[in-house]
PDB file of N, CA and C in Angstrom:
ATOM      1  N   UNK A   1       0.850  -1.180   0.000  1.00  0.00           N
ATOM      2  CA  UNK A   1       0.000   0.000   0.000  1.00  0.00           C
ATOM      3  C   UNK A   1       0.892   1.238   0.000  1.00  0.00           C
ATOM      4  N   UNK A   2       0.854   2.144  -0.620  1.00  0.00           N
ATOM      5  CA  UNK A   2       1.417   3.462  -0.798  1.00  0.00           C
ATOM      6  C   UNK A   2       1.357   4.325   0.326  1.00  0.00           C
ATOM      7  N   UNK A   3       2.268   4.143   0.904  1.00  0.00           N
ATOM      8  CA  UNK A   3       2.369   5.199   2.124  1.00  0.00           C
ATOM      9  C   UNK A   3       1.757   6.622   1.917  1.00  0.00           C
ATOM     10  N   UNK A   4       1.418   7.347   0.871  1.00  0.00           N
ATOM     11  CA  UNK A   4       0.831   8.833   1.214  1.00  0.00           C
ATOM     12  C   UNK A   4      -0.606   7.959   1.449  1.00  0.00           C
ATOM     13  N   UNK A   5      -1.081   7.084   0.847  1.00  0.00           N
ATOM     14  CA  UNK A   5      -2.590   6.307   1.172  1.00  0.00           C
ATOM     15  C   UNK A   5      -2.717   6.264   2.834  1.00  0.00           C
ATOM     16  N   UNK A   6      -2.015   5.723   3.271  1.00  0.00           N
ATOM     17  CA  UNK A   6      -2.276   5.426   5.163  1.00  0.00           C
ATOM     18  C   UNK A   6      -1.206   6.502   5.730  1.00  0.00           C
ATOM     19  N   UNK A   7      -0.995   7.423   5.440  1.00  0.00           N
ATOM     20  CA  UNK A   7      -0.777   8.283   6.614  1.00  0.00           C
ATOM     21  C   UNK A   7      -1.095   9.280   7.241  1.00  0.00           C
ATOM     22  N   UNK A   8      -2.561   9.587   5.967  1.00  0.00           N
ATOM     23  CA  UNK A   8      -3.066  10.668   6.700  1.00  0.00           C
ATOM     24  C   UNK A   8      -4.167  10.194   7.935  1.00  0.00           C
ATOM     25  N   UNK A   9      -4.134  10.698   8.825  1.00  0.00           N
ATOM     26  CA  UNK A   9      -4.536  11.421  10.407  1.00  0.00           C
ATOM     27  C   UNK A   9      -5.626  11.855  10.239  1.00  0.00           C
ATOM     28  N   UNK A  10      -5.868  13.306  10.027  1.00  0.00           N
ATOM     29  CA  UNK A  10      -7.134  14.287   9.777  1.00  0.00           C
ATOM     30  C   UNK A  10      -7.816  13.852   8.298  1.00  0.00           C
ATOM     31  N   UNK A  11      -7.066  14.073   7.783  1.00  0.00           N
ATOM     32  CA  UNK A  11      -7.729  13.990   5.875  1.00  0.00           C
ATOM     33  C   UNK A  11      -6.508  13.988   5.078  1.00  0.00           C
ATOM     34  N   UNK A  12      -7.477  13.959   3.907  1.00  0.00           N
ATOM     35  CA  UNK A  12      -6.303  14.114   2.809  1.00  0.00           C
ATOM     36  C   UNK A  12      -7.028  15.223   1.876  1.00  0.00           C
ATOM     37  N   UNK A  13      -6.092  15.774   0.919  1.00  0.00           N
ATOM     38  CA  UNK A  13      -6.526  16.763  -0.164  1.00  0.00           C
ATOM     39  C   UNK A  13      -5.549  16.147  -1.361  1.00  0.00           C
ATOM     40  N   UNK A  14      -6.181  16.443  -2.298  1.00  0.00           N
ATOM     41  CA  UNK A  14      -5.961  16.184  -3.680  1.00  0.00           C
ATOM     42  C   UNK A  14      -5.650  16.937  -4.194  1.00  0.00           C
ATOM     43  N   UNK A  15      -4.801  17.754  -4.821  1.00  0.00           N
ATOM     44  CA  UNK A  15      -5.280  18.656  -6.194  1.00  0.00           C
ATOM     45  C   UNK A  15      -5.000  18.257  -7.531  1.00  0.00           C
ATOM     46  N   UNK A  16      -5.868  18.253  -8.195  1.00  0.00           N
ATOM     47  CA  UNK A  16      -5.770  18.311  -9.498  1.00  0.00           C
ATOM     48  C   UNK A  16      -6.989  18.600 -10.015  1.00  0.00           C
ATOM     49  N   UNK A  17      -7.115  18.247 -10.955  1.00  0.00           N
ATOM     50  CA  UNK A  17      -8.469  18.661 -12.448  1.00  0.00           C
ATOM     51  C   UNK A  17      -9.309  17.318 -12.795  1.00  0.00           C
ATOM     52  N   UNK A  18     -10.814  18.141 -12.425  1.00  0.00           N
ATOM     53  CA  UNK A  18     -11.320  16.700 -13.264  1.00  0.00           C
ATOM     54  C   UNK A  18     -10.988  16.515 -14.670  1.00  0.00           C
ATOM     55  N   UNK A  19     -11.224  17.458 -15.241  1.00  0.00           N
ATOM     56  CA  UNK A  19     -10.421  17.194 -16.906  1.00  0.00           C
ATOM     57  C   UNK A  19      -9.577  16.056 -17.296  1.00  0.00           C
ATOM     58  N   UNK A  20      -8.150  16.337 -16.010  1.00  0.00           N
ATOM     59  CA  UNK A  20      -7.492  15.321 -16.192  1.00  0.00           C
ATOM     60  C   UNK A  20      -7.885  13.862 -15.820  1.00  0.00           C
ATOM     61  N   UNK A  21      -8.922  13.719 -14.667  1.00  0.00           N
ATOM     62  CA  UNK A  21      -9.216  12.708 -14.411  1.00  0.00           C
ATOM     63  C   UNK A  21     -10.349  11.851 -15.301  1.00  0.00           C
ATOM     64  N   UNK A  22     -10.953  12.824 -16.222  1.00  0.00           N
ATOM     65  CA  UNK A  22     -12.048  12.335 -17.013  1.00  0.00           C
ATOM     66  C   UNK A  22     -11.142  11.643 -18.352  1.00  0.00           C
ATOM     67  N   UNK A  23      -9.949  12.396 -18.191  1.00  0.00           N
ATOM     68  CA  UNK A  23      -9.421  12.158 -19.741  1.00  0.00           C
ATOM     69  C   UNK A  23      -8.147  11.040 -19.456  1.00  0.00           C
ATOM     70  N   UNK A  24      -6.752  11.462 -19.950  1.00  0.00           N
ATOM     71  CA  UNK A  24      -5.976  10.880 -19.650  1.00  0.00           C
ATOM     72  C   UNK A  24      -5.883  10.234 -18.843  1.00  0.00           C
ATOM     73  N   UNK A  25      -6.186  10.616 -17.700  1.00  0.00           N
ATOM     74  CA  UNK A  25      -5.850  10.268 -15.981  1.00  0.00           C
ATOM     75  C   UNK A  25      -7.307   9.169 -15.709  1.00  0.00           C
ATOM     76  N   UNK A  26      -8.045   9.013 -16.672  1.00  0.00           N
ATOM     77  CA  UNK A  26      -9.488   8.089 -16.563  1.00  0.00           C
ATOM     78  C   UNK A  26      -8.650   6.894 -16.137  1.00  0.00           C
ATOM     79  N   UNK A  27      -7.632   6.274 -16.258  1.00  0.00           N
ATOM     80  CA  UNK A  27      -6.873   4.514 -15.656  1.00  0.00           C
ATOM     81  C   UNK A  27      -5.536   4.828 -14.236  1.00  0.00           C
ATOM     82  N   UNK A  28      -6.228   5.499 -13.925  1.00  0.00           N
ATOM     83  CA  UNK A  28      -5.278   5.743 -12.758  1.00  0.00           C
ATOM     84  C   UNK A  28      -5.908   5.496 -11.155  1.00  0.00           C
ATOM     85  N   UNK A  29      -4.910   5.221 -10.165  1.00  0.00           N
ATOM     86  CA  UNK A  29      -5.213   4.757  -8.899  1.00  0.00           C
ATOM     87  C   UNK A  29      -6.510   6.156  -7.979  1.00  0.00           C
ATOM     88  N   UNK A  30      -5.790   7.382  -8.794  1.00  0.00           N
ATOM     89  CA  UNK A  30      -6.398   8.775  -8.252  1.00  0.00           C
ATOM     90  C   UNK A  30      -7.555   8.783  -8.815  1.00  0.00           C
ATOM     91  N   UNK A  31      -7.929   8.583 -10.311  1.00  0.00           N
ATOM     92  CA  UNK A  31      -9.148   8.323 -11.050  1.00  0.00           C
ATOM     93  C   UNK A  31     -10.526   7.221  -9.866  1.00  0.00           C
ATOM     94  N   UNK A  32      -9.983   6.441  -9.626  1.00  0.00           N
ATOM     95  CA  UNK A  32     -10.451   5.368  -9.347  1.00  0.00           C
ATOM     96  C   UNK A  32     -11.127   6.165  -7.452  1.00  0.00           C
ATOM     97  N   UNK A  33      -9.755   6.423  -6.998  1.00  0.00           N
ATOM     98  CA  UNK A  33     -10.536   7.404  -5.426  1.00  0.00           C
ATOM     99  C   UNK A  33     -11.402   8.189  -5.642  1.00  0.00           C
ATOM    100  N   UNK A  34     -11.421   9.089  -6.246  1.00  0.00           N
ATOM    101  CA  UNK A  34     -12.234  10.201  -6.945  1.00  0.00           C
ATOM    102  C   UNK A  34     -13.588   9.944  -6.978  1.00  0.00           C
ATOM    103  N   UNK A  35     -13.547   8.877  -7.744  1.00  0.00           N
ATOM    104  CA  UNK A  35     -15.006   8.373  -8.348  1.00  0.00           C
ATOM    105  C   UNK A  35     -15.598   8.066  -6.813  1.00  0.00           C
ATOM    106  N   UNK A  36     -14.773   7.013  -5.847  1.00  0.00           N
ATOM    107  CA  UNK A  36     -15.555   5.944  -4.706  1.00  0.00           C
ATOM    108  C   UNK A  36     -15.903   7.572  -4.120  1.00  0.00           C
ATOM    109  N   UNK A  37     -15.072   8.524  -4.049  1.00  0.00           N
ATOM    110  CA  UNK A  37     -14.958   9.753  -2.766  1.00  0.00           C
ATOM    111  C   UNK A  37     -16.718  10.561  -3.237  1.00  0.00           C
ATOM    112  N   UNK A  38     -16.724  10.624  -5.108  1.00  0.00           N
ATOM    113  CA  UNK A  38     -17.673  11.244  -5.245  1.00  0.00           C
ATOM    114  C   UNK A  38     -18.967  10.397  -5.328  1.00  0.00           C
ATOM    115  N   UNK A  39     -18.958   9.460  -5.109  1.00  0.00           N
ATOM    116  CA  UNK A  39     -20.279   8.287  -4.916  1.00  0.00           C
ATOM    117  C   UNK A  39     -20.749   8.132  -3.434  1.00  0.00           C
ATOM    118  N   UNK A  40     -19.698   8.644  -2.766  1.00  0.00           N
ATOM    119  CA  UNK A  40     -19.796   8.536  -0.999  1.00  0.00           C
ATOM    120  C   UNK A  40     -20.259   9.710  -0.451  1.00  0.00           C
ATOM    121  N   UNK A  41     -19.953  11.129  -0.829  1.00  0.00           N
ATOM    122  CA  UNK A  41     -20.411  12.012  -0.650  1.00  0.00           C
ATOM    123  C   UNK A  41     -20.752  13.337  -1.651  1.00  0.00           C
ATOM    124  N   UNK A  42     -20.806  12.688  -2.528  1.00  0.00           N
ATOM    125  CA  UNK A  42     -21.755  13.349  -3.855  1.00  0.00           C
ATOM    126  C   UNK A  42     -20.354  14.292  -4.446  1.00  0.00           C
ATOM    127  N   UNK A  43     -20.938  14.698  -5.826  1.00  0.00           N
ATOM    128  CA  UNK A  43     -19.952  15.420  -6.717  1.00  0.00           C
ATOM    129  C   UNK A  43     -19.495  17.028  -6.379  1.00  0.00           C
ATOM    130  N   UNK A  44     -20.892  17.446  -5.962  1.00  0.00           N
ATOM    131  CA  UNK A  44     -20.855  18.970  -5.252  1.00  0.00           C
ATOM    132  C   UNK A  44     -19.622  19.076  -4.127  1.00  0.00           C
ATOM    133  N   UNK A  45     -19.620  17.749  -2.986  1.00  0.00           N
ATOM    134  CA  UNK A  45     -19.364  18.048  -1.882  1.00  0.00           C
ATOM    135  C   UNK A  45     -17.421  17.484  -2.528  1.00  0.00           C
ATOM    136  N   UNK A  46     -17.320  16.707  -3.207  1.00  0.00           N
ATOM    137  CA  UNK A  46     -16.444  16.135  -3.246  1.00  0.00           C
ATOM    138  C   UNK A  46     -15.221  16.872  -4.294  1.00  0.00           C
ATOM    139  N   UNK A  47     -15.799  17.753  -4.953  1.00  0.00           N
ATOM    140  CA  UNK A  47     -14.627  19.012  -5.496  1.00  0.00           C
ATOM    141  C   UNK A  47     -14.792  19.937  -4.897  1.00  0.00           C
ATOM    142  N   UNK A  48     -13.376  20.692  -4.564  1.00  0.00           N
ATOM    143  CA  UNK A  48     -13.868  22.026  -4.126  1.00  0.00           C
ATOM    144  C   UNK A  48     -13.133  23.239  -4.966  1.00  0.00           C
ATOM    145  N   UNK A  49     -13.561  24.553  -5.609  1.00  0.00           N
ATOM    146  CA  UNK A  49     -12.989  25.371  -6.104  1.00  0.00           C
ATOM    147  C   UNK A  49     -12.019  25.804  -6.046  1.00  0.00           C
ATOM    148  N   UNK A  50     -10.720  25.813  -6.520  1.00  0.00           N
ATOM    149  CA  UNK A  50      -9.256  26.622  -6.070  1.00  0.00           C
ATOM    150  C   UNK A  50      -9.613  27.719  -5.338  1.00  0.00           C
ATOM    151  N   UNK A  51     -10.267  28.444  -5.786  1.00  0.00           N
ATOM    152  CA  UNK A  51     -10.535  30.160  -4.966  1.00  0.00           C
ATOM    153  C   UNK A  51     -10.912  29.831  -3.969  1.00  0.00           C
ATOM    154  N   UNK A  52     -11.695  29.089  -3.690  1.00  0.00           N
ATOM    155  CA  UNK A  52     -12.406  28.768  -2.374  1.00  0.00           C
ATOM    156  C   UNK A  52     -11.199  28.355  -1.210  1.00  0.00           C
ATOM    157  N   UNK A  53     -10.446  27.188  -1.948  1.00  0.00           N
ATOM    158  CA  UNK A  53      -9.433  27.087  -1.303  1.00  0.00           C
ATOM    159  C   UNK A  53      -8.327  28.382  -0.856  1.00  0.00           C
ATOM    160  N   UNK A  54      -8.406  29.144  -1.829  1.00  0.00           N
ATOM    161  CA  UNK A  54      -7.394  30.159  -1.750  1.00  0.00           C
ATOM    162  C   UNK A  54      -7.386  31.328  -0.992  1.00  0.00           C
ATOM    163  N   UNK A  55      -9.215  31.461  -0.831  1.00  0.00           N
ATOM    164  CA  UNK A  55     -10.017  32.253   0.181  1.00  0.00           C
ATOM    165  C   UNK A  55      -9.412  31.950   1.299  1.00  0.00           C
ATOM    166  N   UNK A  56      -9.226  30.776   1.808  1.00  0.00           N
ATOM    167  CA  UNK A  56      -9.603  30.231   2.845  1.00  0.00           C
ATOM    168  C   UNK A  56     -11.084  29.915   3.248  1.00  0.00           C
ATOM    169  N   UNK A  57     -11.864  29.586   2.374  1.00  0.00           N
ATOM    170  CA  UNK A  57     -13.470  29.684   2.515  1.00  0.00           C
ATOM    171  C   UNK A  57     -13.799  27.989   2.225  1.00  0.00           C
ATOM    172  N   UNK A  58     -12.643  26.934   1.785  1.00  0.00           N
ATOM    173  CA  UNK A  58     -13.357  25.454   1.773  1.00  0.00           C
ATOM    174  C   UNK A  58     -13.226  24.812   2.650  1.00  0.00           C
ATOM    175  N   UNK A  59     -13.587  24.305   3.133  1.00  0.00           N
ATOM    176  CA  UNK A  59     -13.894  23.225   4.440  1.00  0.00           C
ATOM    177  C   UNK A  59     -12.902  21.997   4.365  1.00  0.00           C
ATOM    178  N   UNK A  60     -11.361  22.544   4.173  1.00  0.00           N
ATOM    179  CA  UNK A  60     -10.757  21.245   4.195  1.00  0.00           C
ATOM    180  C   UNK A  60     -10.584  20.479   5.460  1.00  0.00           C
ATOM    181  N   UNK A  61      -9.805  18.944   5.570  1.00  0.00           N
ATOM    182  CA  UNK A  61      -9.576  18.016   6.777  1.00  0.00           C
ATOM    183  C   UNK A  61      -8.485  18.872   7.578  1.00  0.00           C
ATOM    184  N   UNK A  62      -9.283  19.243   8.900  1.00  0.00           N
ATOM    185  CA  UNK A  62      -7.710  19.657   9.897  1.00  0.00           C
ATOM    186  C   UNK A  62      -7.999  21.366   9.529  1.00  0.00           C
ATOM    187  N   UNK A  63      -9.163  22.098   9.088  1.00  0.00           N
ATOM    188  CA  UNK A  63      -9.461  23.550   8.906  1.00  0.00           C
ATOM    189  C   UNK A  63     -10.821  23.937   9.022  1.00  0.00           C
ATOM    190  N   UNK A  64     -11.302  24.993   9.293  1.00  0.00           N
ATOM    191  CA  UNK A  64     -12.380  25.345   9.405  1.00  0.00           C
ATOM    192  C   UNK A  64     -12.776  26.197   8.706  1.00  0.00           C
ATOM    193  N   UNK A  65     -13.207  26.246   7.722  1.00  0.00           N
ATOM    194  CA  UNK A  65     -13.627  27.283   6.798  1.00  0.00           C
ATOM    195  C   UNK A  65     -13.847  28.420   6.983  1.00  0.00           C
ATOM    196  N   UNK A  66     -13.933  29.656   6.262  1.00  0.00           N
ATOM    197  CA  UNK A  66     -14.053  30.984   6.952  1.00  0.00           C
ATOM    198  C   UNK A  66     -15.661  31.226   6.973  1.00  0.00           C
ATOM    199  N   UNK A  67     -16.484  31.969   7.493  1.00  0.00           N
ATOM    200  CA  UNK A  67     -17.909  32.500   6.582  1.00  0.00           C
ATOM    201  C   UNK A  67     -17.498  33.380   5.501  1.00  0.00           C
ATOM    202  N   UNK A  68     -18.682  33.416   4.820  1.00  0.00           N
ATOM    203  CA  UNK A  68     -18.646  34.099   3.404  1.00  0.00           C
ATOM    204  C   UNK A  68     -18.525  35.461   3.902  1.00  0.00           C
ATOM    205  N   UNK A  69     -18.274  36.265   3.374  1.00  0.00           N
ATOM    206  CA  UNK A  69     -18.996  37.837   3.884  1.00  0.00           C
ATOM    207  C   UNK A  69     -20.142  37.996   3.620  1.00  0.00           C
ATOM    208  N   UNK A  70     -20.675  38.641   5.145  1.00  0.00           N
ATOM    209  CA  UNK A  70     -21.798  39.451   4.446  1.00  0.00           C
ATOM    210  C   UNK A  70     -23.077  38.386   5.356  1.00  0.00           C
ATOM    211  N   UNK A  71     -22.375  37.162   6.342  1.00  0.00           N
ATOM    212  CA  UNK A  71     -23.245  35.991   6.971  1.00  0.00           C
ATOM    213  C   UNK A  71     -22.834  36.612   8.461  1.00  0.00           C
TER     214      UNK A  71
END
């Protein structure tokens, strides 16, 4: 088993593109998580926007998201 697989603690984060995962990247080990991650807790919940991330506004493992402005 691939050690970045079992060592996360809190969570894990991904980055990349569905693009890539729809296309090229469709026969890969990351392709394959993706799919179980977005069947387990739906497609909405299971990407999250760079900006959002960049905000500090996505709800990653081990962070607490900011509120939006204006809540």
């Amino acid at each position: 088993v691939n050690v970045m697989l079992t060592r996360c603690q809190t969570g894990m984060v991904i980055v990349t593109q569905r693009a890539f995962l729809r296309g090229s990247g469709r026969g890969t080990l990351l392709n394959r998580l993706a799919l179980q991650w977005e069947r387990r807790v739906g497609e909405k919940v299971a990407w999250v926007d760079a900006m959002e991330v960049a905000d500090g506004r996505a709800g990653l493992p081990g962070t607490k998201a900011k509120e939006p402005a204006g809540v």
